[in-house]
PDB file of N, CA and C in Angstrom:
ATOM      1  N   UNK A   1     165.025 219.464 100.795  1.00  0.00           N
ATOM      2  CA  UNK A   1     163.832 218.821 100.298  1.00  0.00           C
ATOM      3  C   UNK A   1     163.563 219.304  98.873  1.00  0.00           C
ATOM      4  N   UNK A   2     163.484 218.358  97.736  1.00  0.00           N
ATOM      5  CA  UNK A   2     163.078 218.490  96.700  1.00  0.00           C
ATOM      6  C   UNK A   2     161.659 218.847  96.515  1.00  0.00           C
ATOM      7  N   UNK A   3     161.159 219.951  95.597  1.00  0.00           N
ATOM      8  CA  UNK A   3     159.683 219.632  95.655  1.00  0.00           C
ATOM      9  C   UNK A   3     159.379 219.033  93.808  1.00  0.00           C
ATOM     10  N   UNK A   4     158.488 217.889  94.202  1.00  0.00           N
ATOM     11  CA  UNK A   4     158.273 217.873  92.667  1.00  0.00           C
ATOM     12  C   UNK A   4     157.049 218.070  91.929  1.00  0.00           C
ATOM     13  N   UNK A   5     156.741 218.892  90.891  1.00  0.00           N
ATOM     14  CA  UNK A   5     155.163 219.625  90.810  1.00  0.00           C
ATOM     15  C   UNK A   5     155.084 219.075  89.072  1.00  0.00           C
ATOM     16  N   UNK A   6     153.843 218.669  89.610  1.00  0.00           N
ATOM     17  CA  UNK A   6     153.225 218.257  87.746  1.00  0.00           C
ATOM     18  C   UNK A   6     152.105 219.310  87.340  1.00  0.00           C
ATOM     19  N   UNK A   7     152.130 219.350  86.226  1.00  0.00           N
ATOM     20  CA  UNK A   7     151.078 220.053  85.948  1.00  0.00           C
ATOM     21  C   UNK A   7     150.050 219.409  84.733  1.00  0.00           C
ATOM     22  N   UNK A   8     149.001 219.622  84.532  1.00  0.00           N
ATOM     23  CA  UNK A   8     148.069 219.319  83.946  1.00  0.00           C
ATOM     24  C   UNK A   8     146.952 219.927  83.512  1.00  0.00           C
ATOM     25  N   UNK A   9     146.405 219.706  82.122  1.00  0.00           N
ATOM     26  CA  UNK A   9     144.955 220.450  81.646  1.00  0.00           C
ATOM     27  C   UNK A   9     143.980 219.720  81.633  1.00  0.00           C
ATOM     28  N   UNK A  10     142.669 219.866  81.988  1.00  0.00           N
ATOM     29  CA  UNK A  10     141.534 219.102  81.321  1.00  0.00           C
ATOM     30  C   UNK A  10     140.421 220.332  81.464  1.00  0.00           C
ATOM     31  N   UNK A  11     139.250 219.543  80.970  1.00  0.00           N
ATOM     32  CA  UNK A  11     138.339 220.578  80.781  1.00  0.00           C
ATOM     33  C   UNK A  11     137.249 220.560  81.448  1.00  0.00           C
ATOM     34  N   UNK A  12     136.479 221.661  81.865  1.00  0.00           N
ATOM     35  CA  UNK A  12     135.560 222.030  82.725  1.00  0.00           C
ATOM     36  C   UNK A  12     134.412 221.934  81.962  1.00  0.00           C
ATOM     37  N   UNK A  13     133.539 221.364  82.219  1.00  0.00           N
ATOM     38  CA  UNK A  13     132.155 221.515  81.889  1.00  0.00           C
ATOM     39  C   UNK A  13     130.855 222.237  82.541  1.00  0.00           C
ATOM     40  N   UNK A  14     130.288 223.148  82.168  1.00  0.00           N
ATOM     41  CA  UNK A  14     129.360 223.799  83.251  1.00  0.00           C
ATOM     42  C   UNK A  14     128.000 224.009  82.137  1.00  0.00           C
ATOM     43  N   UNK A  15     126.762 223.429  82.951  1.00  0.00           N
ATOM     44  CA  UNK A  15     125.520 223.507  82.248  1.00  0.00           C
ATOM     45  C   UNK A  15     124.634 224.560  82.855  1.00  0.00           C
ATOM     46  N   UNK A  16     125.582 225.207  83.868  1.00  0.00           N
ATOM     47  CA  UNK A  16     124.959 226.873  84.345  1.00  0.00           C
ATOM     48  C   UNK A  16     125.194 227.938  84.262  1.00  0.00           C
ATOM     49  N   UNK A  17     124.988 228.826  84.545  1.00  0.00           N
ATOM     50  CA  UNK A  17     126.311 229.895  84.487  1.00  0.00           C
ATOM     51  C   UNK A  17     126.781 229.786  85.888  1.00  0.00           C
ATOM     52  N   UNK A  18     127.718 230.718  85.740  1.00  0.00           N
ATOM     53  CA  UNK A  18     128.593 230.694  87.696  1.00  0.00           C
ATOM     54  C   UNK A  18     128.890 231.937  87.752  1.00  0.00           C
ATOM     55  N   UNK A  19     129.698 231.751  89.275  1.00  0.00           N
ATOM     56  CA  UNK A  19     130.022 233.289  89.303  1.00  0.00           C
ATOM     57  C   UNK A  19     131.768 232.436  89.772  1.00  0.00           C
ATOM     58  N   UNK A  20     132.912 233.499  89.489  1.00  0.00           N
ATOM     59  CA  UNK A  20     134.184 233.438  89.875  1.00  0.00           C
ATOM     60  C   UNK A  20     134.769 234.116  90.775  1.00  0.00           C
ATOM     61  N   UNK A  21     135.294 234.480  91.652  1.00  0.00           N
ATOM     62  CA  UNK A  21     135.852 235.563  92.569  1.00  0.00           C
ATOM     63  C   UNK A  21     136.800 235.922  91.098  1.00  0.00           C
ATOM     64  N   UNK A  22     137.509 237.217  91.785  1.00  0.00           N
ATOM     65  CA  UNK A  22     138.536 237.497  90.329  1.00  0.00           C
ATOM     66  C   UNK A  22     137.733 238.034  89.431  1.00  0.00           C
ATOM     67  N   UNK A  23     136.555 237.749  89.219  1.00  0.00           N
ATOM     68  CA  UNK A  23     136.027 238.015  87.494  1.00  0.00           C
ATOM     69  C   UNK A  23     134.443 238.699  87.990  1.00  0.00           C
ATOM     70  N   UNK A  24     134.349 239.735  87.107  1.00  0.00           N
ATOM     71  CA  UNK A  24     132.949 240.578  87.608  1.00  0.00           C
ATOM     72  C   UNK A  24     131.861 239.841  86.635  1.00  0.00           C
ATOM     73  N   UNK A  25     130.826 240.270  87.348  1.00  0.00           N
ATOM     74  CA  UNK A  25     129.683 239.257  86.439  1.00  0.00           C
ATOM     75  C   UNK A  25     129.534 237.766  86.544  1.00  0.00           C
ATOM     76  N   UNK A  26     128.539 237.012  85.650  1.00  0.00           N
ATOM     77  CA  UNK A  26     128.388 235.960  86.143  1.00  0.00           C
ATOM     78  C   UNK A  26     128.955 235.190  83.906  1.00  0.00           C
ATOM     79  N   UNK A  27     129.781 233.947  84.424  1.00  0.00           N
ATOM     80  CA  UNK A  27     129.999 233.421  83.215  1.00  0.00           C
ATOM     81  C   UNK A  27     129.115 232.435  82.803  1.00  0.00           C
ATOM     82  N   UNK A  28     129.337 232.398  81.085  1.00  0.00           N
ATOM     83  CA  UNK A  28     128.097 231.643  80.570  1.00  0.00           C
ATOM     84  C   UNK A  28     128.225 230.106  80.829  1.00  0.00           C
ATOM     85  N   UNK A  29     127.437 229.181  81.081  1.00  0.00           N
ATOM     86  CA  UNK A  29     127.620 228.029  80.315  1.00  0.00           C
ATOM     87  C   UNK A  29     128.748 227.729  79.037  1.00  0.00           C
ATOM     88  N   UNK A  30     129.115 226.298  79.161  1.00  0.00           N
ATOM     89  CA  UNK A  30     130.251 225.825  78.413  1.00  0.00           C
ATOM     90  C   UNK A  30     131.086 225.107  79.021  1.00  0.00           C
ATOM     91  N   UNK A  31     132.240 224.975  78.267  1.00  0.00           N
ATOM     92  CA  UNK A  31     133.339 224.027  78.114  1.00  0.00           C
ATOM     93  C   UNK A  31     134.749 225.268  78.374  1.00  0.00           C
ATOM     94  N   UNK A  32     135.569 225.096  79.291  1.00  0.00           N
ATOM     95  CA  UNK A  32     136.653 226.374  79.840  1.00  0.00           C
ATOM     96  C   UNK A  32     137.869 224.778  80.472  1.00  0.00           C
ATOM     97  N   UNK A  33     138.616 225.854  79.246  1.00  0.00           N
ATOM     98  CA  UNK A  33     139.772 224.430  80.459  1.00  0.00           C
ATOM     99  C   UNK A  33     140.597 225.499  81.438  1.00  0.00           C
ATOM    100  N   UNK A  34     140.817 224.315  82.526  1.00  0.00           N
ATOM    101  CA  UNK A  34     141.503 224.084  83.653  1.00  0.00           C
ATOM    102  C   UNK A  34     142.695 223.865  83.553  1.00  0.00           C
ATOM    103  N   UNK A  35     143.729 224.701  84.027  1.00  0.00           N
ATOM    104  CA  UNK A  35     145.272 224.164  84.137  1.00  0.00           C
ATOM    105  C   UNK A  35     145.593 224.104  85.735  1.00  0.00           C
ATOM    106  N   UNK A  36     146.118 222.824  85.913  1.00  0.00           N
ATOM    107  CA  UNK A  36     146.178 222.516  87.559  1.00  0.00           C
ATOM    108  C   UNK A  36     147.618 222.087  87.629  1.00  0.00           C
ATOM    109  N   UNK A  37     148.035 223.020  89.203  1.00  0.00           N
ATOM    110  CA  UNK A  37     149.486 222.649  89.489  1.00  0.00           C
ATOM    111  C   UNK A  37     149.257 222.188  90.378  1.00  0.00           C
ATOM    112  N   UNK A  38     150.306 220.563  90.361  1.00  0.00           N
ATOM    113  CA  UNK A  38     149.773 220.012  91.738  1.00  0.00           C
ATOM    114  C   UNK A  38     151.214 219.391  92.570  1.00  0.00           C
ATOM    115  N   UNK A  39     151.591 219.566  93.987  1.00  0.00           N
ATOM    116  CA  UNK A  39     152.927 219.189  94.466  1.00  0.00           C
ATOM    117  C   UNK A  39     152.836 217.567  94.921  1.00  0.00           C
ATOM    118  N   UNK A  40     153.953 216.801  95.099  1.00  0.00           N
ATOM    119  CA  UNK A  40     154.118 215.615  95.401  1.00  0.00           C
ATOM    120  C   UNK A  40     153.872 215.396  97.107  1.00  0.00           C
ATOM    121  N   UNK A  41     153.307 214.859  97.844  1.00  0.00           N
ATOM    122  CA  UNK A  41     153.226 214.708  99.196  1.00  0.00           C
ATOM    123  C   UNK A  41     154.565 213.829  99.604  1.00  0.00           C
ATOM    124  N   UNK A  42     155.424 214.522  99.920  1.00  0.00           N
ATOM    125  CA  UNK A  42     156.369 213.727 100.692  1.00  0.00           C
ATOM    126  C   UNK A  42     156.355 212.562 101.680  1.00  0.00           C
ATOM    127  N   UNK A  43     156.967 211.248 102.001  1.00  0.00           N
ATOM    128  CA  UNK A  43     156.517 210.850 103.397  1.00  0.00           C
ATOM    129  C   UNK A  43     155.829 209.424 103.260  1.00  0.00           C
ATOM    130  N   UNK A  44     155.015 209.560 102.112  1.00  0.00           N
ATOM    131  CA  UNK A  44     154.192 208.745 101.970  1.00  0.00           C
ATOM    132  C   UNK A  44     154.709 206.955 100.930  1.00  0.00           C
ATOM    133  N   UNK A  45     154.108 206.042 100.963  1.00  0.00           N
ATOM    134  CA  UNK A  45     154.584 205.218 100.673  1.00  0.00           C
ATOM    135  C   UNK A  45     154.134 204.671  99.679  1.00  0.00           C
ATOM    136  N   UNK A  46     153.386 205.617  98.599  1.00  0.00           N
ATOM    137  CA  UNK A  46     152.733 205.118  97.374  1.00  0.00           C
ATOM    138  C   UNK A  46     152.821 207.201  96.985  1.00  0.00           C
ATOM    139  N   UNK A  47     152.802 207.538  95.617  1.00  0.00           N
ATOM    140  CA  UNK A  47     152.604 208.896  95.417  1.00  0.00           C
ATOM    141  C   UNK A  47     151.630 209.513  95.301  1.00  0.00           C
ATOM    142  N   UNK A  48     151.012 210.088  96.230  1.00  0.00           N
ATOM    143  CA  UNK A  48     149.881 211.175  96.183  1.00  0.00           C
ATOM    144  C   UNK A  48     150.465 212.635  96.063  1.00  0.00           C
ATOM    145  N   UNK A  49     149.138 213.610  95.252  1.00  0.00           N
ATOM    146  CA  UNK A  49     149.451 214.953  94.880  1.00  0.00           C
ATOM    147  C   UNK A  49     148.505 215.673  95.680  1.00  0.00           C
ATOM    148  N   UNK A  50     149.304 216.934  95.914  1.00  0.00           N
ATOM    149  CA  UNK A  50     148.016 217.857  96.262  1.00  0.00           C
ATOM    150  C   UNK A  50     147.868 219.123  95.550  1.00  0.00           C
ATOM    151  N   UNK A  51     146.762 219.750  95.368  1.00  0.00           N
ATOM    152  CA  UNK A  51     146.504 220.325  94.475  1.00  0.00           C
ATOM    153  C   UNK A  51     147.419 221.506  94.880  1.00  0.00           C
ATOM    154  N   UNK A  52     148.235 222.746  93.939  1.00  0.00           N
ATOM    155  CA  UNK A  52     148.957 224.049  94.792  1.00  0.00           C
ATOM    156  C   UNK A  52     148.155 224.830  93.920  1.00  0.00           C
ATOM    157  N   UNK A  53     147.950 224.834  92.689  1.00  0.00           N
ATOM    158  CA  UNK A  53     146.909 226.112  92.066  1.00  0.00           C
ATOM    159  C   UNK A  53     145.681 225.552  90.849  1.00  0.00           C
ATOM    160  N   UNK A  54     145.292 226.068  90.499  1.00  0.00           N
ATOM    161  CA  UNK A  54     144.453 225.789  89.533  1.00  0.00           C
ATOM    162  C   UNK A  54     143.874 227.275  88.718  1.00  0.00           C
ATOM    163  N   UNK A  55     143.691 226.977  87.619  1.00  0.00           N
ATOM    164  CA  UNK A  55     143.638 228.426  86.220  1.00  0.00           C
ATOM    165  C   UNK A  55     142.521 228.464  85.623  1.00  0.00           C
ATOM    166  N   UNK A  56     141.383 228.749  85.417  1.00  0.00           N
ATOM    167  CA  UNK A  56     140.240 228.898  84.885  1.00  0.00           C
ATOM    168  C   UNK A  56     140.648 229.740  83.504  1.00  0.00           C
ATOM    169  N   UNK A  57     140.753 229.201  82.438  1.00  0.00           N
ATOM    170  CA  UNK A  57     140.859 230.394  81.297  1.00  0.00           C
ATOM    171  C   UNK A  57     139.092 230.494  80.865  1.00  0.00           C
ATOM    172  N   UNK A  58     138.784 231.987  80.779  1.00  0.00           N
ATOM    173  CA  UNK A  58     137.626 232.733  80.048  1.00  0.00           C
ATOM    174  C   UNK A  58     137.806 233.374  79.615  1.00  0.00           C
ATOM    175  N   UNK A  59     137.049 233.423  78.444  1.00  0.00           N
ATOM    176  CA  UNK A  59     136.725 234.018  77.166  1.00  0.00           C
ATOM    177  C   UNK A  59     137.096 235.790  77.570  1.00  0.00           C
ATOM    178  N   UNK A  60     137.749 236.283  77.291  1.00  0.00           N
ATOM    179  CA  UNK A  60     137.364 237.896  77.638  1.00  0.00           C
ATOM    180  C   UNK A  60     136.757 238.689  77.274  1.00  0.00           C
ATOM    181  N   UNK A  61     136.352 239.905  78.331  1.00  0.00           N
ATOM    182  CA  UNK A  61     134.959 240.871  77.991  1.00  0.00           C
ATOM    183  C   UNK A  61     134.588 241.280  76.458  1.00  0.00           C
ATOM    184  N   UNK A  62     133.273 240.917  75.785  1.00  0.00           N
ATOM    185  CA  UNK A  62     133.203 241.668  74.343  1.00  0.00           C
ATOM    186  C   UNK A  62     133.776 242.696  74.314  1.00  0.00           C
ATOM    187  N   UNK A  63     134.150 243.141  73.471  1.00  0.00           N
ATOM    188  CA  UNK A  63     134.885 244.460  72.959  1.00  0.00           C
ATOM    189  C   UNK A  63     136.003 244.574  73.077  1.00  0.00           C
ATOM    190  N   UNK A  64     136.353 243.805  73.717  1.00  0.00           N
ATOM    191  CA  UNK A  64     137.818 244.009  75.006  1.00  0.00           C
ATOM    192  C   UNK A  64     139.236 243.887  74.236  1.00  0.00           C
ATOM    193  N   UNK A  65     139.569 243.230  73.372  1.00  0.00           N
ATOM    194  CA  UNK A  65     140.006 242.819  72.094  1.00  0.00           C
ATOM    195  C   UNK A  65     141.313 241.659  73.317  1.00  0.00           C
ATOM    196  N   UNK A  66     140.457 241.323  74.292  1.00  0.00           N
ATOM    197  CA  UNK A  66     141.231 240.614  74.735  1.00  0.00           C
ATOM    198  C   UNK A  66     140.613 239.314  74.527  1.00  0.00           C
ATOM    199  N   UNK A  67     141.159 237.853  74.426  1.00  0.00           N
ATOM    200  CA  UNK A  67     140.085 236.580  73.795  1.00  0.00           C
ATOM    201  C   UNK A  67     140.418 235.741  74.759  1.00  0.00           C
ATOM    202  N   UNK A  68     141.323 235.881  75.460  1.00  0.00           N
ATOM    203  CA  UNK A  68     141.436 234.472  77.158  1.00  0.00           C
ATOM    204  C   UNK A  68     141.854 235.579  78.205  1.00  0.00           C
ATOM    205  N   UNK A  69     141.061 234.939  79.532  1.00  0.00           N
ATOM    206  CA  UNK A  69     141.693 235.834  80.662  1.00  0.00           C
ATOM    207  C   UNK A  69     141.912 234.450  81.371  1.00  0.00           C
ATOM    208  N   UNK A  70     143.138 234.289  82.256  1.00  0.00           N
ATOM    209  CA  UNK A  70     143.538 233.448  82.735  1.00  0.00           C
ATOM    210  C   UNK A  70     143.051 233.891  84.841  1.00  0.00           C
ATOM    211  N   UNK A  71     142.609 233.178  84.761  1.00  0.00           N
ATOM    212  CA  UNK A  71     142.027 233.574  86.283  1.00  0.00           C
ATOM    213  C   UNK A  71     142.371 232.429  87.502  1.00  0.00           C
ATOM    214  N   UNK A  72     142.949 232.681  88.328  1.00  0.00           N
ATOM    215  CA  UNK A  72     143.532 231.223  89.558  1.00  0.00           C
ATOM    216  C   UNK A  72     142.146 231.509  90.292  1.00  0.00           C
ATOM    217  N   UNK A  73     141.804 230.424  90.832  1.00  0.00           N
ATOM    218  CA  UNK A  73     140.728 229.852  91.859  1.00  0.00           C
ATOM    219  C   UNK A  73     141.348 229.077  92.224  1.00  0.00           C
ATOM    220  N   UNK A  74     141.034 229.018  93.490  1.00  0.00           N
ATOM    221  CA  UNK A  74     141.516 227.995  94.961  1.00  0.00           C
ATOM    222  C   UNK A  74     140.634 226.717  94.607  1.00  0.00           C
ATOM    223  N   UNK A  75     141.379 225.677  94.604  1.00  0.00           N
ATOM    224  CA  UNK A  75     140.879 224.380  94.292  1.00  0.00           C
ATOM    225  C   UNK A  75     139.553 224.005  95.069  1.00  0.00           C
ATOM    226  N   UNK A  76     139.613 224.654  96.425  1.00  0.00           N
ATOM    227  CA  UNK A  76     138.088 224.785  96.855  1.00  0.00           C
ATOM    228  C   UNK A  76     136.829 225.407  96.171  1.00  0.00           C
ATOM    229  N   UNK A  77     137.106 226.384  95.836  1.00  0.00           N
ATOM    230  CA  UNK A  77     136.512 227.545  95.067  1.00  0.00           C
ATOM    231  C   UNK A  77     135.868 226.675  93.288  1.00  0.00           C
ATOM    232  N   UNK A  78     137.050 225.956  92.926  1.00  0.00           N
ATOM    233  CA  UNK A  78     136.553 225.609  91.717  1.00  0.00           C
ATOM    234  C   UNK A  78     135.977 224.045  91.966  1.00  0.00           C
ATOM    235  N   UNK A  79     136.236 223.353  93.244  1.00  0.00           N
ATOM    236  CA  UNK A  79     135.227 222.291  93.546  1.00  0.00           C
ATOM    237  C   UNK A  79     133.594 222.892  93.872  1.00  0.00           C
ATOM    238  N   UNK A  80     133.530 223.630  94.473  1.00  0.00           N
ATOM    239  CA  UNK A  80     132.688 224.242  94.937  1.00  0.00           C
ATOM    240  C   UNK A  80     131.353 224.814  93.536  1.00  0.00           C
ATOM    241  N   UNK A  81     131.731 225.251  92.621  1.00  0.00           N
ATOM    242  CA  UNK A  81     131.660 225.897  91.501  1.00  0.00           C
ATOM    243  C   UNK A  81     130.905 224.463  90.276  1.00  0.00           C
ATOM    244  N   UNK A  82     131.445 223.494  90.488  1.00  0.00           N
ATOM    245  CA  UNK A  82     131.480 222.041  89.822  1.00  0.00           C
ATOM    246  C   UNK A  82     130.569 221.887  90.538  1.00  0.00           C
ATOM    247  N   UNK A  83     130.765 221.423  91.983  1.00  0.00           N
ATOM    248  CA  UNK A  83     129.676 220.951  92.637  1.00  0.00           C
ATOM    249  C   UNK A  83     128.139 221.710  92.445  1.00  0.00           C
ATOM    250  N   UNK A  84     127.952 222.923  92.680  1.00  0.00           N
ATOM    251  CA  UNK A  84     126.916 223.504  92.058  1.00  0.00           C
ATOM    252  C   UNK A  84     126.040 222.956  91.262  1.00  0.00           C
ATOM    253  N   UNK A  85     127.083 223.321  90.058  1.00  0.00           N
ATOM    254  CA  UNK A  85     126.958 223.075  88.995  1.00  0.00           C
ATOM    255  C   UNK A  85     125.766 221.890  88.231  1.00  0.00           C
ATOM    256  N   UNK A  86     126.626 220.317  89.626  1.00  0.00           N
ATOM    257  CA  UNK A  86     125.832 219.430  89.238  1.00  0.00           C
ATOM    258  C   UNK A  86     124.174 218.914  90.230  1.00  0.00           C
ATOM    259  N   UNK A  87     124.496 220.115  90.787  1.00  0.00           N
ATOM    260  CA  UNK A  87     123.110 220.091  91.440  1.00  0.00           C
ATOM    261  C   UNK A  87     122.232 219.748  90.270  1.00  0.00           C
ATOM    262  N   UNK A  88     120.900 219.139  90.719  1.00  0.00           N
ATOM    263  CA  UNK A  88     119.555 219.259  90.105  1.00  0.00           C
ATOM    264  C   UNK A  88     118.928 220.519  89.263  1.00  0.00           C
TER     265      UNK A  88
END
């Protein structure tokens, strides 16, 4: 079995702050892109994907002299996070 995996960026929008598993503290509001790996569903008779990872890049800690931390969240985790988000 072949597996075949695409990958893709777009960008996250958040008008709250959140919190991340992985990452201490809570992050600000903004714009953070998303890099998503996603596998081909075998079987099927038109092509659907399912999600296998997804990458939150943030800004890293002041001082830190580090400027992106690349952080994986479970595609639940970062629906979950969105959804929030667009609460009221």
């Amino acid at each position: 079995m072949t597996q075949f995996l695409r990958k893709s960026q777009r960008v996250a929008t958040f008008v709250k702050p959140f919190r991340v598993s992985g990452l201490d503290g809570v992050q600000p509001p903004g714009s953070y892109s998303v890099e998503l790996e996603e596998e081909l569903i075998d079987g099927l008779s038109f092509p659907a994907y399912r999600r296998v990872s997804a990458v939150l890049l943030v800004p890293g800690p002041p001082g830190s002299g580090i400027l992106v931390q690349a952080v994986t969240v479970s595609g639940a985790e970062l629906d979950e996070i969105e959804r929030i988000d667009a609460l009221p």
